[in-house]
Protein backbone atom coordinates (compact mmCIF):
# COMPACT_ATOMS: atom_id res chain seq x y z
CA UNK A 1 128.80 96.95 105.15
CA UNK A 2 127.75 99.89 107.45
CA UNK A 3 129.96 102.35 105.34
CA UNK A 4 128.25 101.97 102.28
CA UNK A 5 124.60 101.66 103.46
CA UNK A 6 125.32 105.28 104.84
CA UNK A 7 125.99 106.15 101.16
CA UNK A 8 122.29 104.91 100.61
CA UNK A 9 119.61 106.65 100.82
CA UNK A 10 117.11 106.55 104.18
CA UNK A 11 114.62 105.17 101.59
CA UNK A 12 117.09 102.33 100.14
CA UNK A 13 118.41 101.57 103.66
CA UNK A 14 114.64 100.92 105.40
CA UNK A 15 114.10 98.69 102.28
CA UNK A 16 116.94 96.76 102.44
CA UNK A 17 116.56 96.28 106.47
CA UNK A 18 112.63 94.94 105.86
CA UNK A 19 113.95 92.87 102.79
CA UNK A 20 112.23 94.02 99.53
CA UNK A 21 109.83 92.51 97.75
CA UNK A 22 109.99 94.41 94.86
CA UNK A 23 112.26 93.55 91.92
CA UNK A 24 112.93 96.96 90.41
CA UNK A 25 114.00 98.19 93.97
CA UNK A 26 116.46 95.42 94.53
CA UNK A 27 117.88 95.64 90.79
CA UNK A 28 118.82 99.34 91.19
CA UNK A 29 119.97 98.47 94.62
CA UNK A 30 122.25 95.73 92.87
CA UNK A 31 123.41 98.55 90.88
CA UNK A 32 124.52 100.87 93.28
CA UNK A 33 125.97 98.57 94.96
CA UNK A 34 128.06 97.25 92.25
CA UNK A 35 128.61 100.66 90.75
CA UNK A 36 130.10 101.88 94.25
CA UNK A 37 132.43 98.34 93.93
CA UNK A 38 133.66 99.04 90.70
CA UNK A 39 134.25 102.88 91.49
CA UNK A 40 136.18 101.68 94.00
């Protein structure tokens, strides 16, 4: 888990440690996340 939240940005990473609120920002983080997954 800690190997791809370095891939993150600084901004993505302090959002996903305080848990966003936001829909938007947790979509594209879905997306990253699944785009790193399925580059992988």
């Amino acid at each position: 888990m800690l190997q791809i939240s370095v891939r993150f940005s600084p901004e993505q990473v302090k959002a996903m440690r305080s848990g966003t609120c936001s829909g938007s920002q947790s979509k594209s983080l879905r997306l990253a996340i699944s785009a790193y997954f399925g580059s992988h």
